[in-house]
N, C-alpha and C. Protein backbone atom coordinates (compact mmCIF):
# COMPACT_ATOMS: atom_id res chain seq x y z
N UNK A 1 0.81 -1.20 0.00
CA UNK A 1 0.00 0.00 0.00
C UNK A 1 0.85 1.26 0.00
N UNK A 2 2.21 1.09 0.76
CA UNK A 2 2.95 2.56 1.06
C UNK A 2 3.69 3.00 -0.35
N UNK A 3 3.76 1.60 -1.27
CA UNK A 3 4.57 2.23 -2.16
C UNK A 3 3.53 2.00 -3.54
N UNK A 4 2.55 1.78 -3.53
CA UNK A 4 1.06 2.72 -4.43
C UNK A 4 1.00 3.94 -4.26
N UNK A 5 0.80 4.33 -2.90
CA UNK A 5 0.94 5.53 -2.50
C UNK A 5 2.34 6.44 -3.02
N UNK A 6 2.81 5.77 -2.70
CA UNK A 6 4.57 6.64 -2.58
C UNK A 6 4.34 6.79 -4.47
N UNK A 7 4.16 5.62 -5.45
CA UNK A 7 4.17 6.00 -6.38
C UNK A 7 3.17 6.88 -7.05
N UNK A 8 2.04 7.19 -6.70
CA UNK A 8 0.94 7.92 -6.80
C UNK A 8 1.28 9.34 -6.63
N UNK A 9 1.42 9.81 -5.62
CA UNK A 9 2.22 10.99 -4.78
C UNK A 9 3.54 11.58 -6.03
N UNK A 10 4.62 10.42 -6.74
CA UNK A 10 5.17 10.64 -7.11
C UNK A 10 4.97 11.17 -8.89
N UNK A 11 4.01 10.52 -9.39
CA UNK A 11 3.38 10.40 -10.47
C UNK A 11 2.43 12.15 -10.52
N UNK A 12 2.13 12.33 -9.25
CA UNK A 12 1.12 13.56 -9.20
C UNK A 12 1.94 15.02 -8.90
N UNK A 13 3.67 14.65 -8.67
CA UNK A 13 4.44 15.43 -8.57
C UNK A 13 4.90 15.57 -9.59
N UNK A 14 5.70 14.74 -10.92
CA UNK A 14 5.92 15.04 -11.57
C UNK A 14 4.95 15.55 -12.72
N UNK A 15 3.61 15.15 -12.78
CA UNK A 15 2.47 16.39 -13.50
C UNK A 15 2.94 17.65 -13.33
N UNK A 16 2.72 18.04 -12.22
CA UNK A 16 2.82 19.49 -11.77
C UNK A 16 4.37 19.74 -12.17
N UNK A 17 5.09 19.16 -12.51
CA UNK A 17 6.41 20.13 -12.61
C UNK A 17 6.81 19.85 -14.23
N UNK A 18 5.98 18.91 -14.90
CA UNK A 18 5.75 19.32 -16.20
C UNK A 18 5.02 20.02 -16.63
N UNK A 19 3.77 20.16 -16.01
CA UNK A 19 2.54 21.29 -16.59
C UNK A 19 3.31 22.92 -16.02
N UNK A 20 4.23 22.85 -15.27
CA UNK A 20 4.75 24.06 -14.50
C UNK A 20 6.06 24.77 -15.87
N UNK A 21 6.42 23.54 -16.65
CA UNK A 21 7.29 23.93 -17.49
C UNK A 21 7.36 24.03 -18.56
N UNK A 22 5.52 24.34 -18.85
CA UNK A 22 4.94 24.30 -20.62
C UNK A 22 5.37 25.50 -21.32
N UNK A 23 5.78 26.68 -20.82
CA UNK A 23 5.80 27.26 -21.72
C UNK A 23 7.40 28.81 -21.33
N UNK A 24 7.53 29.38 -22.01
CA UNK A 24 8.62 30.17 -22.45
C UNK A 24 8.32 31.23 -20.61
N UNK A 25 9.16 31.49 -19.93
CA UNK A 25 9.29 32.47 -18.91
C UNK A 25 8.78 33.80 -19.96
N UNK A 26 8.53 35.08 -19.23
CA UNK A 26 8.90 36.01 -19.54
C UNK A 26 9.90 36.72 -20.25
N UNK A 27 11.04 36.76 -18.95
CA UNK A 27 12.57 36.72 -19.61
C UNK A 27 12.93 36.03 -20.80
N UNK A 28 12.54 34.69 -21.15
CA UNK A 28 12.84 34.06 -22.47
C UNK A 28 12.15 34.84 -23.40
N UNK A 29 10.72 34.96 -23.31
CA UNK A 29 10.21 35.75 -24.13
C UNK A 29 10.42 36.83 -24.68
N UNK A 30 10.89 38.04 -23.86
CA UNK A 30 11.52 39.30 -24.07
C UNK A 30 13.12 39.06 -24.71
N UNK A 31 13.60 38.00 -24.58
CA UNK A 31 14.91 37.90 -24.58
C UNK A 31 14.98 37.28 -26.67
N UNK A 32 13.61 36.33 -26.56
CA UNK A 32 13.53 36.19 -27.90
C UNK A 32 13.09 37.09 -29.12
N UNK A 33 12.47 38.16 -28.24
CA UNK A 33 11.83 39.02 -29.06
C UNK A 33 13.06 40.19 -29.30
N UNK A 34 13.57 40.52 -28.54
CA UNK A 34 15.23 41.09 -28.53
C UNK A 34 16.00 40.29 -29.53
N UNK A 35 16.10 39.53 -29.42
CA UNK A 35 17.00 38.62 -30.82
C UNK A 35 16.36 38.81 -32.36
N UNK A 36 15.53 38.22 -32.28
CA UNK A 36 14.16 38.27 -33.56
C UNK A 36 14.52 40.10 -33.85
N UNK A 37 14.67 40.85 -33.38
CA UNK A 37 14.35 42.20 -33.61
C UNK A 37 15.94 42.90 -34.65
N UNK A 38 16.97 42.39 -33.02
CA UNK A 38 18.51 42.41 -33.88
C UNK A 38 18.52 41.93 -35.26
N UNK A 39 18.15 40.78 -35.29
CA UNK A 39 18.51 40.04 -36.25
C UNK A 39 17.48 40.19 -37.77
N UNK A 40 16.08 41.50 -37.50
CA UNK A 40 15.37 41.53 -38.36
C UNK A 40 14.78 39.98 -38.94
N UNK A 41 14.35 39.93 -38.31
CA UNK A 41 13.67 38.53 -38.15
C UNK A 41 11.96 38.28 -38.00
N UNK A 42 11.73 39.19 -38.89
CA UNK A 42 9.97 39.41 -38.72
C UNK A 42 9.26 38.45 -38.80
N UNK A 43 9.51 37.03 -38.95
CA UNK A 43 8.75 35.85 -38.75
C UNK A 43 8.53 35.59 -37.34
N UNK A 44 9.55 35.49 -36.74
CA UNK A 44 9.98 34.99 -35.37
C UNK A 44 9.38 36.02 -34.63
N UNK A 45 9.61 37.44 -34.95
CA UNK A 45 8.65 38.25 -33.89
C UNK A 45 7.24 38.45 -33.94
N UNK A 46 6.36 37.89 -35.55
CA UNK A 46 5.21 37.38 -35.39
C UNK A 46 4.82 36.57 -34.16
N UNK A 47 5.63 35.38 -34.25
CA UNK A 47 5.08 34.15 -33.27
C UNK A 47 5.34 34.92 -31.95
N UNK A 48 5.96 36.16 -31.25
CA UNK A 48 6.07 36.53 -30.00
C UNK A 48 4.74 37.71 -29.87
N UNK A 49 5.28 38.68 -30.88
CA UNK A 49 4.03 39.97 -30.38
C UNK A 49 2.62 39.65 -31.27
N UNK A 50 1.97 40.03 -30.03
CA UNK A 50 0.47 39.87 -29.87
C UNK A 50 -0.49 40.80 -30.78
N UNK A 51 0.18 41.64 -31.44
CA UNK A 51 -0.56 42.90 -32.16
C UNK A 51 -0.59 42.21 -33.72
N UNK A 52 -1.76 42.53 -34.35
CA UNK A 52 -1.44 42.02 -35.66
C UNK A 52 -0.86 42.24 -36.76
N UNK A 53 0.34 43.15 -36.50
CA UNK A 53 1.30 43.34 -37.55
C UNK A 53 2.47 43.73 -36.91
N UNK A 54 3.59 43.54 -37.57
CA UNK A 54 4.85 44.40 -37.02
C UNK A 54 5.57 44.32 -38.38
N UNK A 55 5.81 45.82 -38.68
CA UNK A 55 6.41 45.99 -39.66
C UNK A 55 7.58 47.51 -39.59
N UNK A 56 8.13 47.25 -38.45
CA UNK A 56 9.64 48.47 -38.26
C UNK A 56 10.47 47.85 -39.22
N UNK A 57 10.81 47.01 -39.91
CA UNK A 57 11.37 46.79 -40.71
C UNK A 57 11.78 46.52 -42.09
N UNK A 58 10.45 47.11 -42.34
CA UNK A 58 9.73 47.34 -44.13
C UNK A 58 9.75 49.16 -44.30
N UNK A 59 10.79 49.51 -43.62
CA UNK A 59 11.16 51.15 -44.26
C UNK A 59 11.85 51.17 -45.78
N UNK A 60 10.83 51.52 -46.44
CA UNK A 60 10.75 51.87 -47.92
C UNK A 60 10.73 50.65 -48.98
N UNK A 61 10.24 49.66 -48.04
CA UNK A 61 9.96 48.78 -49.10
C UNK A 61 9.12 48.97 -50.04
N UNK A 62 7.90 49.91 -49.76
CA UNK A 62 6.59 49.89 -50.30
C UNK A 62 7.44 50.49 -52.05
N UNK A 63 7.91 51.32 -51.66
CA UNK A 63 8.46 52.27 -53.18
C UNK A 63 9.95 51.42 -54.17
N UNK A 64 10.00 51.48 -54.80
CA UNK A 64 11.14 50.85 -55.66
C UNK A 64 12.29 51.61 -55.51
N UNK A 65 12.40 52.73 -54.94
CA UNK A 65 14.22 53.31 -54.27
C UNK A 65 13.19 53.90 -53.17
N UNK A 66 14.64 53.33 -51.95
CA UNK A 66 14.03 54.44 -50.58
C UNK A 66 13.91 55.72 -50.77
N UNK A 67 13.24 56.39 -49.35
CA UNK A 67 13.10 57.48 -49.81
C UNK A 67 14.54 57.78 -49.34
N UNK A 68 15.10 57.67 -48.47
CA UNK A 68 16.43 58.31 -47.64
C UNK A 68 17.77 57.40 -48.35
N UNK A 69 17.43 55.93 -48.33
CA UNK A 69 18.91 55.29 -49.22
C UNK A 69 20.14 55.34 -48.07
N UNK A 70 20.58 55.83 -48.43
CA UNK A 70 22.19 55.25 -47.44
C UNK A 70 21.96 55.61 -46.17
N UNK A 71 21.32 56.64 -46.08
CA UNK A 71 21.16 57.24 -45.04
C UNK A 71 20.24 56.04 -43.83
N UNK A 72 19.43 55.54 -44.36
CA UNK A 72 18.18 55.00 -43.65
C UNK A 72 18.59 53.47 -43.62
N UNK A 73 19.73 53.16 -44.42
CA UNK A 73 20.93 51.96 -43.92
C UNK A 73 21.96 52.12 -42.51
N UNK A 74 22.31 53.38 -43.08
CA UNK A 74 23.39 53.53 -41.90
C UNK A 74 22.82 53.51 -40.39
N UNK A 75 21.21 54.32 -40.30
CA UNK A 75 20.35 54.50 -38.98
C UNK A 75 20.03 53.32 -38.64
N UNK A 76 19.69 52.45 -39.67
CA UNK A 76 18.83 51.43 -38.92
C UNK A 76 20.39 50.55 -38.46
N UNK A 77 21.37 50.51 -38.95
CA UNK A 77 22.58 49.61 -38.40
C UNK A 77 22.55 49.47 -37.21
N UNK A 78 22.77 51.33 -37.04
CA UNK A 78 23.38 51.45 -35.23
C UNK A 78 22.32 51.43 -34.85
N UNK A 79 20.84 51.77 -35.19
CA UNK A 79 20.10 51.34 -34.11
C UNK A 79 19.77 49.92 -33.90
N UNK A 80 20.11 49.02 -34.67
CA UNK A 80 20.11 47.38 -34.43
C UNK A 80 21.40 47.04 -33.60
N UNK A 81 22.44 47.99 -33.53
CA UNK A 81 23.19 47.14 -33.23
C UNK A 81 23.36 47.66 -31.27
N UNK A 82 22.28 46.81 -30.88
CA UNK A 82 22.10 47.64 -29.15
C UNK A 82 22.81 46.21 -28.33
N UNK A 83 22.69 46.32 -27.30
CA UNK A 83 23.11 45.17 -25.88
C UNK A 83 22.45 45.23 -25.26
N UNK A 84 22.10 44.58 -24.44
CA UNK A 84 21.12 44.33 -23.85
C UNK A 84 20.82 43.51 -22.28
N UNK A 85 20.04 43.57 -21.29
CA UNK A 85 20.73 42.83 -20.21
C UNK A 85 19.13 42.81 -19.48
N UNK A 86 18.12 41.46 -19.41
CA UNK A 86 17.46 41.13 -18.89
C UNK A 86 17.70 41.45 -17.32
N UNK A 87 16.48 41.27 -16.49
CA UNK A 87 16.35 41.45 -14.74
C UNK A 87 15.17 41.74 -14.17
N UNK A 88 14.86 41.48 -13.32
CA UNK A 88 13.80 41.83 -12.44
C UNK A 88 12.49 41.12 -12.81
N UNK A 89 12.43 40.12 -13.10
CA UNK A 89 11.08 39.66 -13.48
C UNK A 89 10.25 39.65 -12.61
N UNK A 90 8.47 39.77 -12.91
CA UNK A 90 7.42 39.59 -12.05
C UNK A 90 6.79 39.27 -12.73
N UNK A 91 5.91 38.51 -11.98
CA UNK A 91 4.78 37.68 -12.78
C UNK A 91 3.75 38.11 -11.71
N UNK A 92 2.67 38.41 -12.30
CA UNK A 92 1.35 38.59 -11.19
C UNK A 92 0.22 38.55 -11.61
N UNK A 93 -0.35 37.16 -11.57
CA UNK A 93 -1.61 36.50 -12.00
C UNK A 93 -1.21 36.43 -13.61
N UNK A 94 -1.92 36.94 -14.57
CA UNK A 94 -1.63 36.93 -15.91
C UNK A 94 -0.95 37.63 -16.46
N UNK A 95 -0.16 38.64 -15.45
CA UNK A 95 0.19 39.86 -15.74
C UNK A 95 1.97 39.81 -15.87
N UNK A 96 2.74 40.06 -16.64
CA UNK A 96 4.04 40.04 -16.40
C UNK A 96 5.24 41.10 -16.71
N UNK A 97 6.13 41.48 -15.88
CA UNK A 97 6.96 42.36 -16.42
C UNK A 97 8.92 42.17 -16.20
N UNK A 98 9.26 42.38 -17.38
CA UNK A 98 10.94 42.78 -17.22
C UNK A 98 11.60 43.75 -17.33
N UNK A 99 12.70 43.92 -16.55
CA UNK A 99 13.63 45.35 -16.93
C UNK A 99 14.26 45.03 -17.96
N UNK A 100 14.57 45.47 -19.04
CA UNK A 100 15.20 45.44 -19.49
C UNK A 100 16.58 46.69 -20.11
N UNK A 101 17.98 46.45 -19.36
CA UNK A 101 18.57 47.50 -19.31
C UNK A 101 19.17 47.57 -21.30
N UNK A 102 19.07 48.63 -21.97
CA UNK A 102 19.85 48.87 -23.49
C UNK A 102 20.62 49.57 -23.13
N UNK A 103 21.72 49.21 -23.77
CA UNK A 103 23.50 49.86 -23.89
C UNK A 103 23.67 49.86 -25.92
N UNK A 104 23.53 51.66 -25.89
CA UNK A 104 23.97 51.89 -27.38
C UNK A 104 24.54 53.08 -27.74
N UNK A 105 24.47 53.31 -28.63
CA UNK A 105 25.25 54.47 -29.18
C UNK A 105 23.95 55.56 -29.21
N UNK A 106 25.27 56.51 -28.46
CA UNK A 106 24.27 58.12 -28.18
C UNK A 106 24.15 58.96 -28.96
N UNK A 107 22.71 58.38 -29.83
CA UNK A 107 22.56 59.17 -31.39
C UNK A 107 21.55 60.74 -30.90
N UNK A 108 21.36 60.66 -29.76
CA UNK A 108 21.19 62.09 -29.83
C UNK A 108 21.65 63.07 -29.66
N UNK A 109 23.18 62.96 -29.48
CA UNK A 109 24.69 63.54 -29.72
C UNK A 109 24.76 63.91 -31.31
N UNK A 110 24.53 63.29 -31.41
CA UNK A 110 24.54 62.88 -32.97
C UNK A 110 23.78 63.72 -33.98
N UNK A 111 22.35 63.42 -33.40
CA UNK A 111 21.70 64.57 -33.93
C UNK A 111 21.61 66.27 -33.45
N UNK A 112 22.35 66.56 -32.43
CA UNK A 112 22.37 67.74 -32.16
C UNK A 112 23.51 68.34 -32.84
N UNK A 113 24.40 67.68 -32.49
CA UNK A 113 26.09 68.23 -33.27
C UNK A 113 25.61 68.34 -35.49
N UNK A 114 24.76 67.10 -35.78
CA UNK A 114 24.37 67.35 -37.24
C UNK A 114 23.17 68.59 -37.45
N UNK A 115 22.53 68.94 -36.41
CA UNK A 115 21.19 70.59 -36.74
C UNK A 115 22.11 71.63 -36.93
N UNK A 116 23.20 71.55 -35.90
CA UNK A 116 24.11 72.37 -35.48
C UNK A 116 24.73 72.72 -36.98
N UNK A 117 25.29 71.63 -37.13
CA UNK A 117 26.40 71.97 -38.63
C UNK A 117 25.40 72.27 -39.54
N UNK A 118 24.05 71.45 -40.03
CA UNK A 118 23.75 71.69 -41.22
C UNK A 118 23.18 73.41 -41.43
N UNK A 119 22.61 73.43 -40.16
CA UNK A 119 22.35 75.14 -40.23
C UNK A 119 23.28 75.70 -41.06
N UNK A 120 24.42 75.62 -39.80
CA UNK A 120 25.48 76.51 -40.35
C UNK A 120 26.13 76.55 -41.82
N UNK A 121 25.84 75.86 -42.84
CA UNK A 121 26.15 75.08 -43.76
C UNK A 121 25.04 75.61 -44.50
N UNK A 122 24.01 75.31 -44.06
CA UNK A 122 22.74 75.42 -45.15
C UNK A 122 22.63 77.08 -45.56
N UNK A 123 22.55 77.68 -44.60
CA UNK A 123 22.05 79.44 -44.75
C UNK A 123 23.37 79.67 -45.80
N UNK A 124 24.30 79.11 -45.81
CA UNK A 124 24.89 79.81 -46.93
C UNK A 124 25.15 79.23 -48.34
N UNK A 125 24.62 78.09 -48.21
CA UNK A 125 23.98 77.45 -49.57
C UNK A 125 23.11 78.27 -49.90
N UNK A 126 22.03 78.00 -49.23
CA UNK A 126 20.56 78.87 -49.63
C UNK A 126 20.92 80.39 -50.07
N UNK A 127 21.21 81.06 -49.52
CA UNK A 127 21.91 82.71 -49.74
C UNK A 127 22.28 82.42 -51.36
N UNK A 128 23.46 81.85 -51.13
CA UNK A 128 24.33 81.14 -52.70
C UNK A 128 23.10 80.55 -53.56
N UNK A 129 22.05 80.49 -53.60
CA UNK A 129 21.36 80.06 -54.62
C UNK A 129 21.06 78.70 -55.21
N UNK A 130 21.73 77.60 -53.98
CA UNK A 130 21.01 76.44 -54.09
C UNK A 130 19.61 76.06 -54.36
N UNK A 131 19.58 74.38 -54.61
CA UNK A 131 18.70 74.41 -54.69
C UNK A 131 17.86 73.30 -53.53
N UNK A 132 16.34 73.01 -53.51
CA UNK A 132 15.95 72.14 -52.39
C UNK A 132 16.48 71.28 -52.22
N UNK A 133 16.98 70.17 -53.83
CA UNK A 133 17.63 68.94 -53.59
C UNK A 133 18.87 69.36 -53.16
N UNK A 134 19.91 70.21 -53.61
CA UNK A 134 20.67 70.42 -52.74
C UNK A 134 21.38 70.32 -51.27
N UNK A 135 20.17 71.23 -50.90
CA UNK A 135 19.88 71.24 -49.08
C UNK A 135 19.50 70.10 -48.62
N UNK A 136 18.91 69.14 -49.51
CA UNK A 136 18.77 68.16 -48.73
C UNK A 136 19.51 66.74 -48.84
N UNK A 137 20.33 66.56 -49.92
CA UNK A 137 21.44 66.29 -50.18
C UNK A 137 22.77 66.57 -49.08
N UNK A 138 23.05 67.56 -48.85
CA UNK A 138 23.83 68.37 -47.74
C UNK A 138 22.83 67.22 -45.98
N UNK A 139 21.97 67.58 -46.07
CA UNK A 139 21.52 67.24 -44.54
C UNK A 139 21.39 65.89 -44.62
N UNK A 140 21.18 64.91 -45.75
CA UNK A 140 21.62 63.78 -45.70
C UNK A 140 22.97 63.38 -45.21
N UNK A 141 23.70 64.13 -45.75
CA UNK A 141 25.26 63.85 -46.08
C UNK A 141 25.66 63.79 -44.37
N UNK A 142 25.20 65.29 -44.11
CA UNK A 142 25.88 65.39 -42.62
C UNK A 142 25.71 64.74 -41.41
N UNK A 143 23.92 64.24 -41.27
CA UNK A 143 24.08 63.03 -40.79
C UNK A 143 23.88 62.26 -40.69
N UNK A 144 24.15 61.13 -42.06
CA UNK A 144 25.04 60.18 -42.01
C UNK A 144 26.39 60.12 -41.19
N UNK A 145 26.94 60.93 -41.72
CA UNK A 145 28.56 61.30 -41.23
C UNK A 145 28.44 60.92 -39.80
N UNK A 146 27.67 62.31 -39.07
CA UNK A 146 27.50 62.18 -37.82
C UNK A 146 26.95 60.85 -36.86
N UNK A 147 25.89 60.09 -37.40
CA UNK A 147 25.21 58.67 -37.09
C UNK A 147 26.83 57.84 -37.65
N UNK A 148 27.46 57.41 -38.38
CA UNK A 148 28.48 56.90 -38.40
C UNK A 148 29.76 57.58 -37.46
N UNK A 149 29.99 58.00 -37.42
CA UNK A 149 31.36 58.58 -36.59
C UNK A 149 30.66 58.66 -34.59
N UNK A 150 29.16 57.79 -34.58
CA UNK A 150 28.99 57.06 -33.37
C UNK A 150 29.83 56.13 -33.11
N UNK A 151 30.83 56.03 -32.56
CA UNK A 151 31.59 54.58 -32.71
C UNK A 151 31.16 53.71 -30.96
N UNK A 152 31.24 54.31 -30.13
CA UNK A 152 31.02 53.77 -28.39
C UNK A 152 29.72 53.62 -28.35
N UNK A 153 29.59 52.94 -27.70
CA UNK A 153 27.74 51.92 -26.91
C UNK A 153 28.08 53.07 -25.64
N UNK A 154 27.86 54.21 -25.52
CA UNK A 154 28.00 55.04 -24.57
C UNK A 154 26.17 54.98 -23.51
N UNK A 155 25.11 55.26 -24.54
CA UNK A 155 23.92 55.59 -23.67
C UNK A 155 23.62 54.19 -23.37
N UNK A 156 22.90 54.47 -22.29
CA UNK A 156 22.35 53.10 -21.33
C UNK A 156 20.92 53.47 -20.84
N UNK A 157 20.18 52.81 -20.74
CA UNK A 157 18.54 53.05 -20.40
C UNK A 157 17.81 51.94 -19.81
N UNK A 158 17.50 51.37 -18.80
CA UNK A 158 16.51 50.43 -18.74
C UNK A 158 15.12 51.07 -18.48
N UNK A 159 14.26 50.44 -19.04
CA UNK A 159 12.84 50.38 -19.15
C UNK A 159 12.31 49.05 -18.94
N UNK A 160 10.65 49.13 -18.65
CA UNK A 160 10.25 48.04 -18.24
C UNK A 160 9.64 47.57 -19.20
N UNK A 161 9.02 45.91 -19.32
CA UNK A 161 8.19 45.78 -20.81
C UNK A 161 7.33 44.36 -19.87
C-alpha cells in the first residue's frame, strides 16, 4: 500500500512540474523578441508579439528606391546594433513584467552636433542660390557622417516591458 501511495504521490508530482514547465518564462520571451528584432527577423517576432502586424522593418519597401537610401541603412545599423541585459522579473496572476537594461550608441549627440552643422552650412547654400535637392542632399550627407562617426555603446537606459 505505502509504495502505491509513494508512487501515486510521485506520479502527481511530476504532472505538476511538467505542466509548471509548458511554456517560455517572460525573460525568455523578451529575450527572444530582442534577438528576432537584432537580427530583423519578422517571422519569429510574429510568433512573439500579440498585435497584428509588425512591420519596423519594411522602411521603404513599399516604393522601388528608398526614400532616404544610405542614409536609412546607416540608422537602422546602429540602431540594431544595441546590448542588452534582462532582470527583475514579475509575474502577477496573468500579468508580467521585465527590466530590461539597453547599452547603445548616443545618437542624440549625434543629432544635435548634425542641426548644429547643417544650419550653419545650409544658410549659406541657400543665400548662394542652391537648390531644395541640394539642401537636402547636404543634410543627408551630414548626418550620415554624424550617425556613423557614433563609434562607443556610450547611452544606457533600462525600461520596463
Amino acid at each position: 500500500m505505502k509504495k502505491k501511495i509513494t508512487c501515486i504521490i510521485s506520479i502527481l508530482m511530476l504532472m505538476m512540474c511538467l505542466t509548471a514547465c509548458g511554456g517560455p518564462t517572460p525573460t525568455e520571451t523578451v529575450d527572444s523578441f530582442l534577438t528576432a528584432v537584432k537580427a530583423q527577423d519578422s517571422e519569429s517576432i510574429k510568433t512573439i508579439y500579440a498585435e497584428d502586424d509588425f512591420e519596423a522593418f519594411d522602411l521603404g519597401e513599399d516604393s522601388e528606391e528608398s526614400l532616404y537610401g544610405d542614409l536609412e541603412e546607416t540608422l537602422m545599423t546602429k540602431l540594431l546594433d544595441f546590448e542588452y541585459t534582462l532582470s527583475n522579473e514579475q509575474i502577477n496572476e496573468d500579468k508580467a513584467t521585465v527590466d530590461v537594461t539597453f547599452k547603445t550608441y548616443e545618437l542624440g549627440k549625434a543629432m544635435s552636433s548634425w542641426i548644429t552643422e547643417y544650419i550653419s552650412q545650409a544658410f549659406t547654400l541657400a543665400f548662394g542660390g542652391a537648390s531644395d535637392e541640394q539642401l537636402e542632399k547636404l543634410a543627408e550627407t551630414i548626418l550620415a557622417d554624424k550617425i556613423e562617426a557614433a563609434e562607443e555603446k556610450t547611452f544606457e537606459k533600462t525600461v520596463t516591458v
